[in-house]
PDB file of N, CA and C in Angstrom:
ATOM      1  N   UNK A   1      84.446  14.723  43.012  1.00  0.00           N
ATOM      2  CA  UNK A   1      84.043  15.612  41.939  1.00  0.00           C
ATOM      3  C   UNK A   1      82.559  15.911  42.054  1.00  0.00           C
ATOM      4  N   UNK A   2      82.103  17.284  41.849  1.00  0.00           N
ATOM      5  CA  UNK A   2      81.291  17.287  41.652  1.00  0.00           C
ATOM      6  C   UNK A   2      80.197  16.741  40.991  1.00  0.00           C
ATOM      7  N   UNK A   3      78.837  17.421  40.690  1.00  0.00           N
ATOM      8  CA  UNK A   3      77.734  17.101  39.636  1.00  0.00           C
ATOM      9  C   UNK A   3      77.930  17.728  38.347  1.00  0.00           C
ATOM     10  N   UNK A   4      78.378  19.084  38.697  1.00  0.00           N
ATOM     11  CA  UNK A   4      77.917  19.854  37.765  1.00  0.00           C
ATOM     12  C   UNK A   4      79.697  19.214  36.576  1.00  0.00           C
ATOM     13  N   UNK A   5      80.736  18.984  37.222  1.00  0.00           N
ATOM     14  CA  UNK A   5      81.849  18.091  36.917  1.00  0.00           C
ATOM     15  C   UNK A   5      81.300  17.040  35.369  1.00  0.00           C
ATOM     16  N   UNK A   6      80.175  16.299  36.151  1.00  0.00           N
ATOM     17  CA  UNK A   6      79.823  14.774  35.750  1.00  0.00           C
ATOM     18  C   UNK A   6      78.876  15.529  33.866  1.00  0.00           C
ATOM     19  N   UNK A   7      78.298  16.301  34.507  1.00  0.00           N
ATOM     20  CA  UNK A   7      77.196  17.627  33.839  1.00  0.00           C
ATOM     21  C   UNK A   7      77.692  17.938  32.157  1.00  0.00           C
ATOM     22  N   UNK A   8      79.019  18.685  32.588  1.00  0.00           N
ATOM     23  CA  UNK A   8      79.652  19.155  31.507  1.00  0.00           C
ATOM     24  C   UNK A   8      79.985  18.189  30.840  1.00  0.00           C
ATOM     25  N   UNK A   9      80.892  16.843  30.919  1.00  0.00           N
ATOM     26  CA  UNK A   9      80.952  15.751  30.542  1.00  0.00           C
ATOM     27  C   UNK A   9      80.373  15.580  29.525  1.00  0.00           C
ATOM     28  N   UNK A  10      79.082  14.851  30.275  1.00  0.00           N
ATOM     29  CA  UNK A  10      77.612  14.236  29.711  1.00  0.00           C
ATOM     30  C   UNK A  10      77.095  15.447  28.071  1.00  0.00           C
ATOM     31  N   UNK A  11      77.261  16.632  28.414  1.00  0.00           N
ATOM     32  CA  UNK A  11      76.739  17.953  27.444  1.00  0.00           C
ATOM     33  C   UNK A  11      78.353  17.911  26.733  1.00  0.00           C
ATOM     34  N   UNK A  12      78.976  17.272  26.629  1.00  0.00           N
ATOM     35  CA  UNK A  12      80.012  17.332  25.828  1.00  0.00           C
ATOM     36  C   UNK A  12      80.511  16.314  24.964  1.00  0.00           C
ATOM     37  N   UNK A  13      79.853  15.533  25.414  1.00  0.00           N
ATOM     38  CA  UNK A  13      80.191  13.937  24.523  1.00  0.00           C
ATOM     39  C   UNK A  13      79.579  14.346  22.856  1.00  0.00           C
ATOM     40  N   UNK A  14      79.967  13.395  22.056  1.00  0.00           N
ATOM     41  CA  UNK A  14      79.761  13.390  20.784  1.00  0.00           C
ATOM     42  C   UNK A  14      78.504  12.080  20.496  1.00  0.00           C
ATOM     43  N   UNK A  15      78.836  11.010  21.917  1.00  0.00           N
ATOM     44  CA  UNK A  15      78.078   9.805  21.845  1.00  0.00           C
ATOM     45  C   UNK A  15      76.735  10.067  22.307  1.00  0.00           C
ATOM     46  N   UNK A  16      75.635   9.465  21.795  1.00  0.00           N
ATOM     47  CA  UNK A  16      74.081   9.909  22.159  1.00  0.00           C
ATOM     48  C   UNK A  16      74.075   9.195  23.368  1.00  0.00           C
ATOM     49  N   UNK A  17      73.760   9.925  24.455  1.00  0.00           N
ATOM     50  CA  UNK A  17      73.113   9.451  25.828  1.00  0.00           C
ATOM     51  C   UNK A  17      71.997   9.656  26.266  1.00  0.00           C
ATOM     52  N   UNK A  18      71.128   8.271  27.006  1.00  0.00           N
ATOM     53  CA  UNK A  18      70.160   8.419  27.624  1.00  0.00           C
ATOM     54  C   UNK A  18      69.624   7.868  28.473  1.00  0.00           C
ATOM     55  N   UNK A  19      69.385   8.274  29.532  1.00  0.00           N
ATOM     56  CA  UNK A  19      69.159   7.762  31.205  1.00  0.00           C
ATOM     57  C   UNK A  19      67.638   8.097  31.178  1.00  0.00           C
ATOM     58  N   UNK A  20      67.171   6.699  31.713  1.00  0.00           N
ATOM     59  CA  UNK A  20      65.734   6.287  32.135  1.00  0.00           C
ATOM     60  C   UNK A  20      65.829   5.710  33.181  1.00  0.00           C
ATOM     61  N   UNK A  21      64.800   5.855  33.698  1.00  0.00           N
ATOM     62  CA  UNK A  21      64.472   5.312  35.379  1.00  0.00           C
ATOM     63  C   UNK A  21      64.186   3.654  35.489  1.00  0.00           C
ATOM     64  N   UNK A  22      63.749   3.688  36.548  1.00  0.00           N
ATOM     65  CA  UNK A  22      63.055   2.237  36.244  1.00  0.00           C
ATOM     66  C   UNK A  22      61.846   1.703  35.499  1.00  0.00           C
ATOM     67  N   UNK A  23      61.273   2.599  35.630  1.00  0.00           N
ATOM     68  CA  UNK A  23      59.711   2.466  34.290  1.00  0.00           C
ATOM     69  C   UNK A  23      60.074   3.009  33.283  1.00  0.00           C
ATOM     70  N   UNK A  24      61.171   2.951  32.767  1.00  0.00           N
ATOM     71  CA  UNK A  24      61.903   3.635  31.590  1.00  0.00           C
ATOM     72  C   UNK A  24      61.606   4.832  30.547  1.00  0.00           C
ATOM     73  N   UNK A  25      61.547   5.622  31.670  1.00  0.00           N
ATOM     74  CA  UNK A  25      61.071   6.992  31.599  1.00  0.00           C
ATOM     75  C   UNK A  25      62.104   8.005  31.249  1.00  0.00           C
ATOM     76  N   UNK A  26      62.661   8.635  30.303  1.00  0.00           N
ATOM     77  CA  UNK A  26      63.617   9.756  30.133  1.00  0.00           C
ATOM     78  C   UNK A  26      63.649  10.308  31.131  1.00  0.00           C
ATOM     79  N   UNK A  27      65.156  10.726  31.920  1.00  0.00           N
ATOM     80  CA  UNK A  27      65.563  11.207  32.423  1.00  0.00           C
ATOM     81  C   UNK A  27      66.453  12.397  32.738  1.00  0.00           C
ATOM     82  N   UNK A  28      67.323  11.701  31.730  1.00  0.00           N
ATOM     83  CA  UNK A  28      68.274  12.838  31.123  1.00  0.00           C
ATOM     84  C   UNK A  28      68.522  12.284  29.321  1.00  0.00           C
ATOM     85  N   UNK A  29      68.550  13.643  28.517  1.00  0.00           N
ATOM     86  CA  UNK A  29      69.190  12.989  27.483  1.00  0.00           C
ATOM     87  C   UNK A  29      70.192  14.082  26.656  1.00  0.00           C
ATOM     88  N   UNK A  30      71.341  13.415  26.458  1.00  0.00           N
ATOM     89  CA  UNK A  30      72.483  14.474  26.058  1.00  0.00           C
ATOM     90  C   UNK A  30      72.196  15.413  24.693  1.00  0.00           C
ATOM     91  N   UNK A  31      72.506  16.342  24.445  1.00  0.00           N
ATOM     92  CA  UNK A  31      72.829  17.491  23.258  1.00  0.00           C
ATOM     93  C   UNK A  31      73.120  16.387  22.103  1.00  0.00           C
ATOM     94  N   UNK A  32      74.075  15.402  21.940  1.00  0.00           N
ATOM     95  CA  UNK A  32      74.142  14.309  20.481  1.00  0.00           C
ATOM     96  C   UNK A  32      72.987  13.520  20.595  1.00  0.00           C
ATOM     97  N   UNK A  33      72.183  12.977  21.553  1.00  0.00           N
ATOM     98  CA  UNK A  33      71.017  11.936  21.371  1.00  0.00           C
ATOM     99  C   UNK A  33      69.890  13.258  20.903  1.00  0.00           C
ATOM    100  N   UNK A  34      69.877  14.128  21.235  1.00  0.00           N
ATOM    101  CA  UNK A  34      68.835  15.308  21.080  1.00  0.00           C
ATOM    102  C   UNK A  34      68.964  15.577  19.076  1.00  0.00           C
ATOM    103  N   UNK A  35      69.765  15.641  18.974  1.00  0.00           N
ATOM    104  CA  UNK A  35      70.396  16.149  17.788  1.00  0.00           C
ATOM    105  C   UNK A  35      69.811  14.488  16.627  1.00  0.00           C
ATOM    106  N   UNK A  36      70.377  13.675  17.344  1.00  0.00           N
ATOM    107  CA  UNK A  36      70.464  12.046  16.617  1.00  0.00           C
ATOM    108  C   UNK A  36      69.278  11.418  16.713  1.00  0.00           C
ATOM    109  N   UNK A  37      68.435  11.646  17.553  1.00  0.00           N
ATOM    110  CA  UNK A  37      67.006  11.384  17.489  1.00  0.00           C
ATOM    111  C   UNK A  37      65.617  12.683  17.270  1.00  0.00           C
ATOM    112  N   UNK A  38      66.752  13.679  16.891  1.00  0.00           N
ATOM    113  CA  UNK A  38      65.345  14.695  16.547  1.00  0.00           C
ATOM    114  C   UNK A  38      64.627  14.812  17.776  1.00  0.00           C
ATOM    115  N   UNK A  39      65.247  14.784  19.184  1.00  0.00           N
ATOM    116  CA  UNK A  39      63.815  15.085  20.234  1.00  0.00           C
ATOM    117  C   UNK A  39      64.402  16.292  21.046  1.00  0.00           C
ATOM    118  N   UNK A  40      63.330  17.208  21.668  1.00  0.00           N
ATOM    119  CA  UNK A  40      63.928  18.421  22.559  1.00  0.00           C
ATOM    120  C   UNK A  40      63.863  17.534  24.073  1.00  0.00           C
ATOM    121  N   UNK A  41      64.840  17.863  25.056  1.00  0.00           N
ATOM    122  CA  UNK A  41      65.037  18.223  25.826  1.00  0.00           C
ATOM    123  C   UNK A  41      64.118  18.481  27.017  1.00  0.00           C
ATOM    124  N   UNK A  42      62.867  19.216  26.530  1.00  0.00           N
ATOM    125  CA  UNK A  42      62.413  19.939  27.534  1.00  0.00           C
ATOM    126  C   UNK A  42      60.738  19.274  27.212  1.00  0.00           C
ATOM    127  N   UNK A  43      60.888  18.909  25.670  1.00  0.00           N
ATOM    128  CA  UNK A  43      59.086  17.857  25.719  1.00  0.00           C
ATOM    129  C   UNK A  43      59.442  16.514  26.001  1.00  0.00           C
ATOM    130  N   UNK A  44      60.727  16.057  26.112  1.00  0.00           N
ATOM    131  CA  UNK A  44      60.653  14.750  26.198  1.00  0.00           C
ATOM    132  C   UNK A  44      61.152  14.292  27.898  1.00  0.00           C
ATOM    133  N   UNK A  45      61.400  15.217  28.582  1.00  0.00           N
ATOM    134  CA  UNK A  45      62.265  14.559  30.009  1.00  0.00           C
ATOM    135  C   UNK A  45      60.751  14.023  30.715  1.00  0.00           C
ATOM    136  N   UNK A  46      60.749  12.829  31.653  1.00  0.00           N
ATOM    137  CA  UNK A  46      59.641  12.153  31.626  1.00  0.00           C
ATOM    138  C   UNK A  46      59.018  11.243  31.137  1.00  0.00           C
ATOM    139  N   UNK A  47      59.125  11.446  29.734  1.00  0.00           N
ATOM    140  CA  UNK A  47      58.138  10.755  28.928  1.00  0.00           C
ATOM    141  C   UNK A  47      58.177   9.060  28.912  1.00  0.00           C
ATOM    142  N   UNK A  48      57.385   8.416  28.386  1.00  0.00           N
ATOM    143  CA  UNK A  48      57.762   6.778  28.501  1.00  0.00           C
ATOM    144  C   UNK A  48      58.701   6.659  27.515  1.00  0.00           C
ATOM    145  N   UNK A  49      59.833   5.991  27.152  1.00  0.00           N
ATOM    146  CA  UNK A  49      60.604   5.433  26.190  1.00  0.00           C
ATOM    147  C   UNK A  49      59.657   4.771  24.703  1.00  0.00           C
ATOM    148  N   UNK A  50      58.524   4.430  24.961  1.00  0.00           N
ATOM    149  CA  UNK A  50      57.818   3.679  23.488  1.00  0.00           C
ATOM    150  C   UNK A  50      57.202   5.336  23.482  1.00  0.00           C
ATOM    151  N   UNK A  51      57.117   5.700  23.560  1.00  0.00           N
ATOM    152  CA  UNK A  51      56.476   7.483  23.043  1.00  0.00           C
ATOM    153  C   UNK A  51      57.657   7.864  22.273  1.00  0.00           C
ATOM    154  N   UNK A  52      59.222   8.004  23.054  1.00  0.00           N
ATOM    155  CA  UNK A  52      59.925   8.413  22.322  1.00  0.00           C
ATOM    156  C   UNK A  52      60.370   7.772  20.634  1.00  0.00           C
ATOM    157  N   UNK A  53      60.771   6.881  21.361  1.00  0.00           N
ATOM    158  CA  UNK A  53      61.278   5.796  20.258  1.00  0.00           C
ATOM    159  C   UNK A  53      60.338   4.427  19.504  1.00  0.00           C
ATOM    160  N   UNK A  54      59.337   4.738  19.360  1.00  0.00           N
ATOM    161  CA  UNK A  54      58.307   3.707  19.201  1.00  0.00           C
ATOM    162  C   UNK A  54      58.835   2.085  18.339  1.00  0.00           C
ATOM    163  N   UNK A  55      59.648   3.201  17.048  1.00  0.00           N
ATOM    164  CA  UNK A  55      59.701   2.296  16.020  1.00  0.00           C
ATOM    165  C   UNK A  55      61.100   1.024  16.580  1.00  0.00           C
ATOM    166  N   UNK A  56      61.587   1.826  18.064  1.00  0.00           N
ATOM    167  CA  UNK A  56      62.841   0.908  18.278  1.00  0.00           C
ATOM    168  C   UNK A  56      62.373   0.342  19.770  1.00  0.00           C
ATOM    169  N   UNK A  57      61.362   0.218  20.139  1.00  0.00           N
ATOM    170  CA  UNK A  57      60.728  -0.607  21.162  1.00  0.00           C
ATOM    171  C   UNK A  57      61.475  -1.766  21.674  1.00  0.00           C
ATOM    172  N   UNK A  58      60.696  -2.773  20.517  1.00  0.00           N
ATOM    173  CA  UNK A  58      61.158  -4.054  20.635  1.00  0.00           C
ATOM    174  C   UNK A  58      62.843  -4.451  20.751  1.00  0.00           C
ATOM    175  N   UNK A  59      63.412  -3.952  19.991  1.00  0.00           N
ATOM    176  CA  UNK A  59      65.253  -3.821  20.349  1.00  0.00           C
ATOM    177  C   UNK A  59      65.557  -3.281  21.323  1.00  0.00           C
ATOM    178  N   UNK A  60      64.961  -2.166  21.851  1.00  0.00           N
ATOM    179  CA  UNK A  60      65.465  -1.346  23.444  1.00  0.00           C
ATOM    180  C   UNK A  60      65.184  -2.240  24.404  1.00  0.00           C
ATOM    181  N   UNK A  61      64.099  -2.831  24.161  1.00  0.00           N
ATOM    182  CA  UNK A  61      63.688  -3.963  25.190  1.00  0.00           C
ATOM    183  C   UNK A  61      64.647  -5.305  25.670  1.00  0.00           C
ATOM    184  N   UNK A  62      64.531  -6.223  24.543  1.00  0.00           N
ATOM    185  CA  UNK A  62      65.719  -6.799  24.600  1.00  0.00           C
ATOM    186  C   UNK A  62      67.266  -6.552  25.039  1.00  0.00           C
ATOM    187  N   UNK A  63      67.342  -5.355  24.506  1.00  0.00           N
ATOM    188  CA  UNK A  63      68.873  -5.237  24.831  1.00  0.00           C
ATOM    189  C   UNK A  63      68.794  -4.908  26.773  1.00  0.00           C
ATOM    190  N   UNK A  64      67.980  -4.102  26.872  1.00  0.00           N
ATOM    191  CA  UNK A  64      67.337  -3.510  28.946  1.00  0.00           C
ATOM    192  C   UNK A  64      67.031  -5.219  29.225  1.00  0.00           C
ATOM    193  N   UNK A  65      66.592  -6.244  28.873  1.00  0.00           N
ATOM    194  CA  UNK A  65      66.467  -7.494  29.605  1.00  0.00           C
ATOM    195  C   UNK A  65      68.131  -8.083  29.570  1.00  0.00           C
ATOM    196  N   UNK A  66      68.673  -8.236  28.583  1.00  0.00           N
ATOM    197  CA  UNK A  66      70.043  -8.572  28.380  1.00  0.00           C
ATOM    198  C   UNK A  66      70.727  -8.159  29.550  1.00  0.00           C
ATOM    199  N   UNK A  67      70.953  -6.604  29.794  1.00  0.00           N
ATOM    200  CA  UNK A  67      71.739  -5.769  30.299  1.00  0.00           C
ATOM    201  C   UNK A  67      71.096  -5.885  31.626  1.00  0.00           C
ATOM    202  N   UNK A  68      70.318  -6.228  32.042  1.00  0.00           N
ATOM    203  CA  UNK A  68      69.436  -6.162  33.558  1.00  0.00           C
ATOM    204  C   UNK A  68      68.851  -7.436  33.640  1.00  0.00           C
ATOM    205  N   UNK A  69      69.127  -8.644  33.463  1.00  0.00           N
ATOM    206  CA  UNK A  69      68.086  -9.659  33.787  1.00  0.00           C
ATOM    207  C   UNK A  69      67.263  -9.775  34.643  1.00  0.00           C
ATOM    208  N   UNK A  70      67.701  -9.023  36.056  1.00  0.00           N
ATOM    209  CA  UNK A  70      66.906  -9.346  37.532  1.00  0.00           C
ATOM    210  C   UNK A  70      65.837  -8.242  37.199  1.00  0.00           C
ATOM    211  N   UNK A  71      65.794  -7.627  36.302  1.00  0.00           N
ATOM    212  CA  UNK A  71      64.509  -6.760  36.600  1.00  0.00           C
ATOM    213  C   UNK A  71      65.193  -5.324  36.834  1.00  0.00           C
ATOM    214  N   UNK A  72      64.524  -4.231  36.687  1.00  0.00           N
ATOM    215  CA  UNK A  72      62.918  -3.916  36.795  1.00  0.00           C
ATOM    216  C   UNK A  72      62.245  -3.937  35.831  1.00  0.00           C
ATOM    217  N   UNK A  73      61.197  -4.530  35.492  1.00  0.00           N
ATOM    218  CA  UNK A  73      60.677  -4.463  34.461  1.00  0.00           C
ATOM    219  C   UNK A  73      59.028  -5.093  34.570  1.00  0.00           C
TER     220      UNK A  73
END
């Protein structure tokens, strides 16, 4: 299957999605996380994750050590 397959998917879900890199940098973030966190699309791809979400830092953190113990971080 394609990308653009995986694409429509992702822009169709109802569930908020969001893909960060390894320096946990926005990457992609779906049409419901856009909507559910009040952020555009086009100021936020890039950005650091504590810019976006400041007030939920400390919980994003924890849960990315949980979910990844070996790192990157």
């Amino acid at each position: 299957m394609d990308s653009g397959f995986y694409s429509q998917i992702l822009d169709n879900l109802t569930t908020a999605v969001l893909v960060l890199d390894p320096e946990l940098r926005l990457q992609f973030i779906s049409p419901a996380a856009e909507a559910l966190l009040d952020l555009s699309e086009a100021r936020s791809l890039g950005s650091p994750l504590e810019e976006l979400l400041p007030d939920q830092l400390d919980f994003i953190s924890q849960q990315y050590r949980e979910a990844l113990p070996e790192g990157p971080y």
